[in-house]
C-alpha atoms as a PDB file:
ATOM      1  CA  UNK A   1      -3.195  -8.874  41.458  1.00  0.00           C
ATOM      2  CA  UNK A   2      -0.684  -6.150  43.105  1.00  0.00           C
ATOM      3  CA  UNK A   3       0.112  -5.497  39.131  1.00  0.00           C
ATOM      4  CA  UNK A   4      -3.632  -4.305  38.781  1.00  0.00           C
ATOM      5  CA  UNK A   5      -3.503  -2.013  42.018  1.00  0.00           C
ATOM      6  CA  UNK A   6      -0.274  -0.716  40.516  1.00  0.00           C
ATOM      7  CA  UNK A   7      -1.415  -0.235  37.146  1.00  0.00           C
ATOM      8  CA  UNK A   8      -4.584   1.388  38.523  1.00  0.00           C
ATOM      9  CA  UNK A   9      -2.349   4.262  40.505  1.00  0.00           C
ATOM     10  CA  UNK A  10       0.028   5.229  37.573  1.00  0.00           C
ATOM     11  CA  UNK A  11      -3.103   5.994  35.375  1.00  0.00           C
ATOM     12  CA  UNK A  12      -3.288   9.609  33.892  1.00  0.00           C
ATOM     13  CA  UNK A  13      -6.567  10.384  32.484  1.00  0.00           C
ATOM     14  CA  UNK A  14      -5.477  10.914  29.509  1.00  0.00           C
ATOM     15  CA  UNK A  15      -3.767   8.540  26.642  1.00  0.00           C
ATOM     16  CA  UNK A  16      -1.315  10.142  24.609  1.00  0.00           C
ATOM     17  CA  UNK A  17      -0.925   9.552  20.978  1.00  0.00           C
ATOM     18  CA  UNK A  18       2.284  10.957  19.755  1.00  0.00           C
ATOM     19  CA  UNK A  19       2.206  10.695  15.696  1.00  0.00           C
ATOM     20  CA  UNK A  20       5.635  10.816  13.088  1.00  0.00           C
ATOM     21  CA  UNK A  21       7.174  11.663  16.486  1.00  0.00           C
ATOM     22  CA  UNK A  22       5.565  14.956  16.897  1.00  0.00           C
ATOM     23  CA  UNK A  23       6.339  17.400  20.145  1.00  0.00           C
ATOM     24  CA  UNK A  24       3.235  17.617  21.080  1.00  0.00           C
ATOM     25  CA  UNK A  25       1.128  14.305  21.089  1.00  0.00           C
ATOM     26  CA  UNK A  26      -2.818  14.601  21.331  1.00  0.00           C
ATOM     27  CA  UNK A  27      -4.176  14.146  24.533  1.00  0.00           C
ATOM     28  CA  UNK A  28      -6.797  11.052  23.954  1.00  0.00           C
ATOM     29  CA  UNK A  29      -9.155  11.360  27.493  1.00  0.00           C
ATOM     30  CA  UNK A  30      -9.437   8.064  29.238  1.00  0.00           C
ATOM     31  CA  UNK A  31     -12.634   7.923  32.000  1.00  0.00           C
ATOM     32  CA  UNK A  32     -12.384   5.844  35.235  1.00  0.00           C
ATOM     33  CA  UNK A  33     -14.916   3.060  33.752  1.00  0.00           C
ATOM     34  CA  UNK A  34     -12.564   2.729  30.169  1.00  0.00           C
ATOM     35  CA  UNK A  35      -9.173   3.001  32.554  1.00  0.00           C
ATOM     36  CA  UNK A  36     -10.534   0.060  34.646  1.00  0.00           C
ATOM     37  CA  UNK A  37     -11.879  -1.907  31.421  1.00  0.00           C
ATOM     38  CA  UNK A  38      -8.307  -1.044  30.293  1.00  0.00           C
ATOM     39  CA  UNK A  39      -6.742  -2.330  32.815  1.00  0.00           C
ATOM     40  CA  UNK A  40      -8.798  -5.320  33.378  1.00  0.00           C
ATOM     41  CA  UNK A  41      -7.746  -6.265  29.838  1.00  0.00           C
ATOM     42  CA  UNK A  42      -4.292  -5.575  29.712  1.00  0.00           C
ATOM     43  CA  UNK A  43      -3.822  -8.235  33.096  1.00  0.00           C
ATOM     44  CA  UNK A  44      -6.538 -11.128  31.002  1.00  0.00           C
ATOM     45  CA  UNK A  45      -4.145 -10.668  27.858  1.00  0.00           C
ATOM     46  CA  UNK A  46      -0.674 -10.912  30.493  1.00  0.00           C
ATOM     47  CA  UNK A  47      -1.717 -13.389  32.321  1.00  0.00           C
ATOM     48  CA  UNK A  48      -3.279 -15.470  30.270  1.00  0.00           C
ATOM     49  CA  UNK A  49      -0.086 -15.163  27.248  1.00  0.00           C
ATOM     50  CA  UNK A  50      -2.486 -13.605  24.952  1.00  0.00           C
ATOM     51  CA  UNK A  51      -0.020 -10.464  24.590  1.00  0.00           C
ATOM     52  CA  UNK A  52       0.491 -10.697  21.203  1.00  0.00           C
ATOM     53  CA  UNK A  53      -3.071 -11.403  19.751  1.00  0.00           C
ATOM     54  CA  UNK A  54      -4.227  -8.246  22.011  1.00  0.00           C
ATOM     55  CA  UNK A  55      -1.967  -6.182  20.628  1.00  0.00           C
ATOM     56  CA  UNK A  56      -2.329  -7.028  16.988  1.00  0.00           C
ATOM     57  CA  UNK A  57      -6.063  -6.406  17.899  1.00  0.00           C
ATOM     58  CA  UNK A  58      -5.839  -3.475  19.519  1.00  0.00           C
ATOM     59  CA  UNK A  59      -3.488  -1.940  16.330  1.00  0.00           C
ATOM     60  CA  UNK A  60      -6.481  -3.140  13.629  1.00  0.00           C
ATOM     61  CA  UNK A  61      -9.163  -1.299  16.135  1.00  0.00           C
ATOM     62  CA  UNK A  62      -6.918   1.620  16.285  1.00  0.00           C
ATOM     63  CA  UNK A  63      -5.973   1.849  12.754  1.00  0.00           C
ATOM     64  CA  UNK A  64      -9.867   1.463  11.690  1.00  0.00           C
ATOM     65  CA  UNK A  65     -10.482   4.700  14.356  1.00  0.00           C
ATOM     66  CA  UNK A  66      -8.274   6.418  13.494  1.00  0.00           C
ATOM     67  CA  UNK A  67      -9.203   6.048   9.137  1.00  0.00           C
ATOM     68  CA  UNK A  68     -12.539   7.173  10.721  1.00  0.00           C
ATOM     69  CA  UNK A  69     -11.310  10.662  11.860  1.00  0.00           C
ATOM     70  CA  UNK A  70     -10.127  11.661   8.439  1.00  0.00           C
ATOM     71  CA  UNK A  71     -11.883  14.382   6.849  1.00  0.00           C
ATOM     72  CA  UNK A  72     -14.160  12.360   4.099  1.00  0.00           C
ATOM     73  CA  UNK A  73     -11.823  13.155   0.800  1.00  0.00           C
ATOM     74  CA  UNK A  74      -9.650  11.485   2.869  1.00  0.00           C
ATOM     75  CA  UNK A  75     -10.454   8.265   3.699  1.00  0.00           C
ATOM     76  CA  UNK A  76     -10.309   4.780   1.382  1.00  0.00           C
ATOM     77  CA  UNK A  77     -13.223   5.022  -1.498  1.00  0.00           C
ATOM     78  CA  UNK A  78     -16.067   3.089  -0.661  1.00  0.00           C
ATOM     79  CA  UNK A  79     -16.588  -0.579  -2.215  1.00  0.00           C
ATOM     80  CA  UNK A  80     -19.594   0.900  -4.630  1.00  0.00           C
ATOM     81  CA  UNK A  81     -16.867   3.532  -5.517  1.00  0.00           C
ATOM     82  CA  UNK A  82     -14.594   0.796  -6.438  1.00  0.00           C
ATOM     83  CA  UNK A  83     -16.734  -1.244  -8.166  1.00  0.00           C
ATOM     84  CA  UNK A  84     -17.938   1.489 -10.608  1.00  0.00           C
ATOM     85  CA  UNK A  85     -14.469   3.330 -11.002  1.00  0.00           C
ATOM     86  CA  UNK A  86     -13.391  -0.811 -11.887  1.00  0.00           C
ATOM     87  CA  UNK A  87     -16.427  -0.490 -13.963  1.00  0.00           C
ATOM     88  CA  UNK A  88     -15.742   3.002 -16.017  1.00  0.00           C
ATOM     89  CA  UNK A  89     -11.923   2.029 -16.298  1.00  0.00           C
ATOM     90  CA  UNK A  90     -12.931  -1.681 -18.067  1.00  0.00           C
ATOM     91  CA  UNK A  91     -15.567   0.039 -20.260  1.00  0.00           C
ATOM     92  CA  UNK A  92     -13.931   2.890 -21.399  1.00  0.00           C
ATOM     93  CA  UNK A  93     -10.308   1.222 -21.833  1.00  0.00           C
ATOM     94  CA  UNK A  94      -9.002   4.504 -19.177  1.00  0.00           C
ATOM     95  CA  UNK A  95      -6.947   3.398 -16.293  1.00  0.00           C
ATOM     96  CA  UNK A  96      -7.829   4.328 -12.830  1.00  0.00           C
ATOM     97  CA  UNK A  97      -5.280   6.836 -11.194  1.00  0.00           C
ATOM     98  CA  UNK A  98      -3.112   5.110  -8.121  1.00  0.00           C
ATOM     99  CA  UNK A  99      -4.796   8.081  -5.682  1.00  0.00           C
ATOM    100  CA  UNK A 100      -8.241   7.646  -6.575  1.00  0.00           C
ATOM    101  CA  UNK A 101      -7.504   3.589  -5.419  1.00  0.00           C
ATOM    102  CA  UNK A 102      -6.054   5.470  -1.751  1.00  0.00           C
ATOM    103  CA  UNK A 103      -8.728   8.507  -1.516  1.00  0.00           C
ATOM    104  CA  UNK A 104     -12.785   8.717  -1.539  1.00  0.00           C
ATOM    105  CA  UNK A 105     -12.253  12.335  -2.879  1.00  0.00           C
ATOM    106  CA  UNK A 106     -10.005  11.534  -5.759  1.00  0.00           C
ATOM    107  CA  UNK A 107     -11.926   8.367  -6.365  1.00  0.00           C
ATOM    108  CA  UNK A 108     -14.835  10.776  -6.874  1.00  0.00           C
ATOM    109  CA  UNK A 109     -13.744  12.980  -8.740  1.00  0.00           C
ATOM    110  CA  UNK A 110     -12.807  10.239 -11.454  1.00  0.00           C
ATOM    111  CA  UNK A 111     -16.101   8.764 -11.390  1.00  0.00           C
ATOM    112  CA  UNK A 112     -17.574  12.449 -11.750  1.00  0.00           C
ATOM    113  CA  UNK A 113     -14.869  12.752 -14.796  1.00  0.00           C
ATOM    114  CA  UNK A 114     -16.129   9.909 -16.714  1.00  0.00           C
ATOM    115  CA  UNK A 115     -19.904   8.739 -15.489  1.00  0.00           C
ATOM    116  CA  UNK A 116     -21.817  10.521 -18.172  1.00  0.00           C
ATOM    117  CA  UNK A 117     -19.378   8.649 -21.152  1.00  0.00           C
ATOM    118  CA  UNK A 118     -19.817   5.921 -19.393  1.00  0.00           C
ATOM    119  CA  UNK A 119     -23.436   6.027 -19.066  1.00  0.00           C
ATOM    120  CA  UNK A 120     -23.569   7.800 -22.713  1.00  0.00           C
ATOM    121  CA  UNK A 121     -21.618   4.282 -23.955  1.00  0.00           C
ATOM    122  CA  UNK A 122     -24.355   2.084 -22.017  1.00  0.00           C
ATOM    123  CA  UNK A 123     -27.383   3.794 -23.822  1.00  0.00           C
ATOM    124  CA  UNK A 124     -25.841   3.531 -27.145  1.00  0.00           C
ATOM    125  CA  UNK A 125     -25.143   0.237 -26.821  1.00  0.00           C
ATOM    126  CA  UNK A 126     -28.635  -0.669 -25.581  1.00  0.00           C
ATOM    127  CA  UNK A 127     -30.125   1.028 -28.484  1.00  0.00           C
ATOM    128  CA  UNK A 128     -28.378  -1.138 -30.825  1.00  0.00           C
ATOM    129  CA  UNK A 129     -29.230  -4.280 -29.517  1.00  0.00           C
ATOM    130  CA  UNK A 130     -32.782  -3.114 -30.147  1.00  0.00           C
END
């Protein structure tokens, strides 16, 4: 346990996240309760040679954070995004642009593009099977 008490002293109350190498990292602030949960979890993973598992965990919880705190243009389109872009590009014979598979706001803007041909295609075809 002196690793824990040792651990527990070095603590700043802040994480820092340095990105692409940057100068000046963010400062990510780390209260006493998190620190200690922190800590209490880094010496369970140690100790009991679960090292690598909490890491890879830690990087998927990190990475799905971190998507979070991109501005909303930004982040990955939403599944109902992807199934009606898959939709639009299938019915209309267009192909979906790489970006709009990466980005909500480009995925919207080709559903906004092409929703009323596709929904102008739908109708017609629904009055002819009348």
């Amino acid at each position: 346990m002196w690793r824990k008490a040792l651990q527990a002293e070095t603590w700043e109350t802040v994480m820092r996240l340095s990105l692409n190498n940057e100068d000046d990292p963010i400062a990510i602030p780390i209260d006493d309760v998190i620190r200690e949960a922190w800590t209490l979890q880094y010496d369970r993973a140690h100790y009991d040679g679960g090292m690598d598992r909490f890491r890879e965990r830690l990087a998927v919880c990190f990475a799905n954070s971190l998507a979070a705190c991109l501005d909303t243009d930004l982040q990955p389109p939403t599944a109902a995004q992807m199934q009606y872009a898959t939709s639009i590009a299938r019915e209309l014979g267009v192909s979906l642009p790489y970006e709009a598979l990466r980005f909500r706001g480009t995925m919207s803007d080709f559903i906004d593009r092409y929703a009323d041909a596709l929904r102008a295609k739908r109708e017609t075809y629904l009055r002819n099977e009348e």
